[in-house]
Protein backbone atom coordinates (compact mmCIF):
# COMPACT_ATOMS: atom_id res chain seq x y z
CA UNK A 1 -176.60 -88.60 -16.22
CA UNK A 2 -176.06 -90.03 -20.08
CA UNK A 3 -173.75 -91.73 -21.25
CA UNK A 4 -171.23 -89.59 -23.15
CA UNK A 5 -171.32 -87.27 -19.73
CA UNK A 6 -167.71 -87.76 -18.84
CA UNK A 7 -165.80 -87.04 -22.46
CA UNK A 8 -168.23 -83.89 -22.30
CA UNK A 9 -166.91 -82.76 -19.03
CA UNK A 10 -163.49 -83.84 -20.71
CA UNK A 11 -163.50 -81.64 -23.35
CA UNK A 12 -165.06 -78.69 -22.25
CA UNK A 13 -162.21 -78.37 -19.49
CA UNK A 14 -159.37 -78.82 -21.77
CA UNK A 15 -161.10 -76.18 -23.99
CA UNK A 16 -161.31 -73.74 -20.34
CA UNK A 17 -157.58 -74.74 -19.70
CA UNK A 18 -156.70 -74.11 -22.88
CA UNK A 19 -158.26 -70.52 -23.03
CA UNK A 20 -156.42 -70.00 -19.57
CA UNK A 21 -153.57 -71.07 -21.03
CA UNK A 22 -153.10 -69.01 -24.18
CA UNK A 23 -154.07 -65.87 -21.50
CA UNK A 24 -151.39 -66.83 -19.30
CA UNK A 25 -148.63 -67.72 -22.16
CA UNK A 26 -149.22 -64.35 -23.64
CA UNK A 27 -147.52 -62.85 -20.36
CA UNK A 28 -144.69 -65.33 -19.84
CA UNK A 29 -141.30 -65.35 -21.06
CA UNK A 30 -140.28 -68.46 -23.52
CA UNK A 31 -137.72 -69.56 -20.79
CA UNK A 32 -141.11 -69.84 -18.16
CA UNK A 33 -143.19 -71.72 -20.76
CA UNK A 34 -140.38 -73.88 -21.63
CA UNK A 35 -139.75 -74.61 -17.91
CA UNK A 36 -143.95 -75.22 -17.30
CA UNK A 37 -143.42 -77.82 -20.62
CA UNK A 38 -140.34 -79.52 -18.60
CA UNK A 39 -142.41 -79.83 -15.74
CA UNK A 40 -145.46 -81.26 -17.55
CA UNK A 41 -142.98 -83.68 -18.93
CA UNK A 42 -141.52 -84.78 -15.86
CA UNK A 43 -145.49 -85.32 -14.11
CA UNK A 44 -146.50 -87.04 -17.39
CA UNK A 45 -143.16 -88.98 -16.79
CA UNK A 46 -144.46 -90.11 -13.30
CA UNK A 47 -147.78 -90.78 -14.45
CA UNK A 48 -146.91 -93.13 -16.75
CA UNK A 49 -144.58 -94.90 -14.36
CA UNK A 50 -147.16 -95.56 -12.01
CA UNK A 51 -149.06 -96.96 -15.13
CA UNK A 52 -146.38 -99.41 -16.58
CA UNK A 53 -146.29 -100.60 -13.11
CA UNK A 54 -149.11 -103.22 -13.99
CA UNK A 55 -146.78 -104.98 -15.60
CA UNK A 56 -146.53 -106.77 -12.53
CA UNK A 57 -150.29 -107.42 -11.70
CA UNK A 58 -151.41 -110.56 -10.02
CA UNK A 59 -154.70 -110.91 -12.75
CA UNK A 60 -152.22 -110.83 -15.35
CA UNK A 61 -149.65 -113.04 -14.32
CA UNK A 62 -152.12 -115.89 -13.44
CA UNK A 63 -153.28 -115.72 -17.08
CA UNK A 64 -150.38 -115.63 -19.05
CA UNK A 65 -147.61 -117.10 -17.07
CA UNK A 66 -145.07 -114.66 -14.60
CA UNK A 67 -142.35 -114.07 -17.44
CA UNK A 68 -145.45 -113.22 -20.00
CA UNK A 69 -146.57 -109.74 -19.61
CA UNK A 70 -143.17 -108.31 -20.32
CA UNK A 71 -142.84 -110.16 -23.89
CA UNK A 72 -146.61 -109.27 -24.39
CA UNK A 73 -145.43 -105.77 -24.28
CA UNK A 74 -142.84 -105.82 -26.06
CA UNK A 75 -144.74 -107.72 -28.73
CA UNK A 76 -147.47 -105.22 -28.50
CA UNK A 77 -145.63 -102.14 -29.05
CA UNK A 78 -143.27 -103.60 -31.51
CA UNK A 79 -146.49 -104.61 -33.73
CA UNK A 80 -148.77 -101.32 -33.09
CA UNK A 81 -145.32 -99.80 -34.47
CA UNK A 82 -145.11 -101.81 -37.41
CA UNK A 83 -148.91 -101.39 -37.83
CA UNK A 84 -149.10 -97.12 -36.97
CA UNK A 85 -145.76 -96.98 -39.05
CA UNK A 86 -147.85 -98.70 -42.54
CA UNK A 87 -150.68 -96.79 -41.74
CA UNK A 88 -148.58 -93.50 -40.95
CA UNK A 89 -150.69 -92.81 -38.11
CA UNK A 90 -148.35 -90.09 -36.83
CA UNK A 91 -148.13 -88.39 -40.05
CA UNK A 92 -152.05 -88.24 -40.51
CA UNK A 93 -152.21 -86.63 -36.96
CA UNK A 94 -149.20 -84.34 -38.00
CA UNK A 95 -151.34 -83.59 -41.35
CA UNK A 96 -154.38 -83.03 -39.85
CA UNK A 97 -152.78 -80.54 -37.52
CA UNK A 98 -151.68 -78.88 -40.57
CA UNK A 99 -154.95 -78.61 -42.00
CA UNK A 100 -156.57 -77.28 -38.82
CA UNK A 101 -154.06 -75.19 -38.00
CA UNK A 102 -154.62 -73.41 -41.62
CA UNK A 103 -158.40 -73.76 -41.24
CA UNK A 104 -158.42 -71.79 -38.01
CA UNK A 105 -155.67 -69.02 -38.42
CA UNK A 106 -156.27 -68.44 -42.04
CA UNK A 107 -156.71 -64.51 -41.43
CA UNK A 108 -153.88 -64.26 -39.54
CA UNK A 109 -151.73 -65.36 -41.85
CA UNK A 110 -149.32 -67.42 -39.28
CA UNK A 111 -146.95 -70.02 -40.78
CA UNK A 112 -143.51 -71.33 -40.02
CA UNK A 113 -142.65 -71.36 -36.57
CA UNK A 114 -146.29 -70.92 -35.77
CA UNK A 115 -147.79 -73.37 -37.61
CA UNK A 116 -145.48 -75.90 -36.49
CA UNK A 117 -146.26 -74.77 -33.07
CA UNK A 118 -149.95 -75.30 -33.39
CA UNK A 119 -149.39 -78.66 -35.05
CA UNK A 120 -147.00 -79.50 -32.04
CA UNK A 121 -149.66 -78.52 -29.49
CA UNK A 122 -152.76 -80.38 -30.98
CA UNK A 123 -150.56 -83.72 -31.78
CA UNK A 124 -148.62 -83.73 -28.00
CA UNK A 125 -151.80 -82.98 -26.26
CA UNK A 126 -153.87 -85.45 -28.09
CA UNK A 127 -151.45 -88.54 -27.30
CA UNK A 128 -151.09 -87.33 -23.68
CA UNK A 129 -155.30 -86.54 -23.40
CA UNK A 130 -156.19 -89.92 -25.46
CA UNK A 131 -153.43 -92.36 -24.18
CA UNK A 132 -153.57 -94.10 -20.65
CA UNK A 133 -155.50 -96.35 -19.01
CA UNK A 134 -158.35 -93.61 -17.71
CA UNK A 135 -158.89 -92.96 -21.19
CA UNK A 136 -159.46 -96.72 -21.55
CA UNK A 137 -161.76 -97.63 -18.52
CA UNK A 138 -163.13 -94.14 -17.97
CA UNK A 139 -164.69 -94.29 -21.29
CA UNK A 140 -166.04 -98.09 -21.15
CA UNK A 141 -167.04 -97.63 -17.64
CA UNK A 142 -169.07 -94.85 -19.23
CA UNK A 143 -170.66 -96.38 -21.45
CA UNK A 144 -171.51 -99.35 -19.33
CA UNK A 145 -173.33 -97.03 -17.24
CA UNK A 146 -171.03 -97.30 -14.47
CA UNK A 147 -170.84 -93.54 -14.24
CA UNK A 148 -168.65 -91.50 -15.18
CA UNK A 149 -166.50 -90.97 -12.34
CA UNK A 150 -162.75 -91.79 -13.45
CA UNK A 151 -163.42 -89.61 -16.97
CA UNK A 152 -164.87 -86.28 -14.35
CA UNK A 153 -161.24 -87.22 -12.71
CA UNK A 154 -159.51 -87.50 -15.76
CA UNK A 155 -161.15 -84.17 -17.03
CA UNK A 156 -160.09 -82.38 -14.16
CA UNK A 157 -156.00 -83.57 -14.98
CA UNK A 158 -156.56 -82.45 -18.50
CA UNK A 159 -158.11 -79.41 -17.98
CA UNK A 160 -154.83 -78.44 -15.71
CA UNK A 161 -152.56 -80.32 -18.53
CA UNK A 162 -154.07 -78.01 -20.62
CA UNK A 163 -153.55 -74.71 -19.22
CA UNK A 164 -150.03 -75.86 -18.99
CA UNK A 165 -149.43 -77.22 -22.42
CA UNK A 166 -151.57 -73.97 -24.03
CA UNK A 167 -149.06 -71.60 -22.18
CA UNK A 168 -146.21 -72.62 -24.22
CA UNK A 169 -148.16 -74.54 -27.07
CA UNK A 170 -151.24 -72.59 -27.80
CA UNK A 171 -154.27 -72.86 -29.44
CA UNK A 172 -153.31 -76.19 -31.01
CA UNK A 173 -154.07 -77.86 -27.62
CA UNK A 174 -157.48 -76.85 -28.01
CA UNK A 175 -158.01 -78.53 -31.49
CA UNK A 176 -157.64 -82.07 -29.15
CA UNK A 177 -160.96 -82.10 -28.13
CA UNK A 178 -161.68 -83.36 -31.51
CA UNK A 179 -159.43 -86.46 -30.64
CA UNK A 180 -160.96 -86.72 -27.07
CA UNK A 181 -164.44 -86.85 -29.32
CA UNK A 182 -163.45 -89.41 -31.73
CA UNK A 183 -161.29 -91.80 -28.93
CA UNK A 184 -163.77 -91.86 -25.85
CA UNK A 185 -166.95 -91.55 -27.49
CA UNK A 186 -165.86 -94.18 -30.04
CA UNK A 187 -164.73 -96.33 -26.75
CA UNK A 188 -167.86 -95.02 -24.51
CA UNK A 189 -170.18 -96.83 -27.21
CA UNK A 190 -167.80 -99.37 -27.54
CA UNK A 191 -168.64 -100.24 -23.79
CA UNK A 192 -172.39 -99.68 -24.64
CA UNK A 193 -172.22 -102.61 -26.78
CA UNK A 194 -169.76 -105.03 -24.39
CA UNK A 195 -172.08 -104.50 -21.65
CA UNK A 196 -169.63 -105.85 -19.46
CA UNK A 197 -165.73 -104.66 -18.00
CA UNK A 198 -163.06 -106.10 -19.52
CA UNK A 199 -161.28 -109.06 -17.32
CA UNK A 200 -158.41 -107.78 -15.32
CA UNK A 201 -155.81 -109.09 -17.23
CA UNK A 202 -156.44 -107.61 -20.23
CA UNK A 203 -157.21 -104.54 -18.37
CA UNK A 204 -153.99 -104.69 -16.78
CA UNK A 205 -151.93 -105.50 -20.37
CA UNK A 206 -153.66 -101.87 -21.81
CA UNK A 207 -152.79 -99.93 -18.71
CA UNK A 208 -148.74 -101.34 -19.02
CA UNK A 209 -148.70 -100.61 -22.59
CA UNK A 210 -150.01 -97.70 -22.49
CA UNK A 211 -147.98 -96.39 -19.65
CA UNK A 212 -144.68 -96.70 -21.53
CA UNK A 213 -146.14 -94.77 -24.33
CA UNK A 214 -147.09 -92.35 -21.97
CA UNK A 215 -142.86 -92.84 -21.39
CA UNK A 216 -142.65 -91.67 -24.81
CA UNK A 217 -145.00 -88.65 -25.03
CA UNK A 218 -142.85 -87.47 -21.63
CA UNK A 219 -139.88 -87.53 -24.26
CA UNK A 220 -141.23 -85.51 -26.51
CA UNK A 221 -142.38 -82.59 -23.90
CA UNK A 222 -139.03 -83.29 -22.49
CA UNK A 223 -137.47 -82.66 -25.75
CA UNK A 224 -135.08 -85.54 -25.62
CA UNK A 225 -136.87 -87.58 -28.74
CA UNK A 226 -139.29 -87.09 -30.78
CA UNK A 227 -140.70 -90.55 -30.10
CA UNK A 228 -143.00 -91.28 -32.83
CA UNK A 229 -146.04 -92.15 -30.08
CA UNK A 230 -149.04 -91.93 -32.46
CA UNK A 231 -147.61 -94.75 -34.63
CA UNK A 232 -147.68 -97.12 -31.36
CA UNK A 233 -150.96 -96.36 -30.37
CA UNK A 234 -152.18 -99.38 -32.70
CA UNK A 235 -150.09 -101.36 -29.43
CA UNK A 236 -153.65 -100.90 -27.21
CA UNK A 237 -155.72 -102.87 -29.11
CA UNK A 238 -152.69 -105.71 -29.91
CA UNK A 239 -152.05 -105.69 -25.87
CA UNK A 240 -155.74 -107.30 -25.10
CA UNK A 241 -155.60 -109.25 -27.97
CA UNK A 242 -152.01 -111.07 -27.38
CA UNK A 243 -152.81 -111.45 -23.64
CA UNK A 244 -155.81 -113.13 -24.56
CA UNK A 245 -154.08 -115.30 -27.08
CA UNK A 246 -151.31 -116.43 -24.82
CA UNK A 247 -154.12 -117.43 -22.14
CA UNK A 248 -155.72 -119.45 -24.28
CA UNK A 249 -152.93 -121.51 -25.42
CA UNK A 250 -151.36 -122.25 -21.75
């Protein structure tokens, strides 16, 4: 198989679970998508537990130092906020959204509620489908030409995620492939070029930091806050980089 395999598995079963979705969501009451939403929220909520558990692993605490890791995520999120924030990466997403969204159902003439459905759909489903650590080491792995195994796992997740989102979210969740495209292929030939895994610490600081964004993503489907996730996400690539830092100064 190429390289590339596993983020085209990836988005041709969110684009299945989407179509499945918008079938199904057509025939359920708002009260039964809401409740399938709640109950993506709450797995997503779990999910990202398990993540943020690494936090706590053994590769990463013999680099940095045992009380490390939890200040290296702090100071990771607190500077991919500042940096998504300047940038206003969650507006762009939000924007972009927008712009699809009027690209797609032009004819139709949908606005208001639906438009801010569609953007809702494409932004939440892009953050939960891009953000975690099988993303991450699916998508190097991939490119290393370690196969493609975690990304056909991931793909399978997603493709039920969709189905679920697209019942109460609709076609906006399909629009995410074009994030899956830009975020794994850009890290799949990212890998290409490292020709090698990342150490486990680092590895480990990525998967905690993304986990708790993966927290706030559950938020959002949860409807609780509208955590502003997309301006954090500039936290994965500060993670490595801090955990790195601190290593090399011990």
């Amino acid at each position: 198989m190429f390289p590339g395999i596993g983020t085209v598995v990836n988005m041709a079963t969110v684009l299945l679970g989407t179509a499945i979705g918008v079938l199904v969501g057509h025939r359920l009451r708002q009260r039964t998508r809401d409740v399938v939403t709640d109950g993506l929220g709450l797995v997503t909520l779990l999910i990202a537990g398990s993540a943020a558990t690494s936090i706590a692993d053994p590769a990463w605490s013999r680099a940095v130092g045992d009380s490390a890791p939890m200040l290296i995520v702090l100071g990771s999120l607190v500077l991919g906020g500042i940096t998504g924030s300047v940038l206003g990466i969650e507006e762009r997403l939000e924007g972009f959204g927008g712009r699809l969204q009027q690209l797609l159902q032009r004819r139709s003439g949908a606005g208001g509620p639906d438009r801010q459905r569609f953007i809702e759909g494409f932004v939440t489903s892009s953050l939960v489908f891009c953000v975690g650590p099988l993303t991450v080491l699916g998508s190097l792995n991939d490119g290393l030409g370690n196969g493609a195994d975690q990304l056909f796992l991931k793909s399978a997740l997603d493709g039920f995620a969709a189905i679920a989102f697209a019942a109460s979210l609709g076609w906006g969740v399909g629009a995410s492939v074009l994030a899956l495209l830009v975020v794994q292929g850009s890290l799949t030939v990212l890998g290409a070029v490292l020709g090698d895994v990342m150490p486990a610490a680092q590895v480990a600081a990525l998967t905690a930091t993304g986990g708790l964004m993966l927290v706030g993503v559950a938020l959002r489907l949860l409807r609780i806050r509208q955590v502003p996730v997309g301006d954090l996400l500039p936290g994965l690539l500060f993670a490595p980089l801090l955990t790195t830092l601190v290593a090399a100064l011990r």
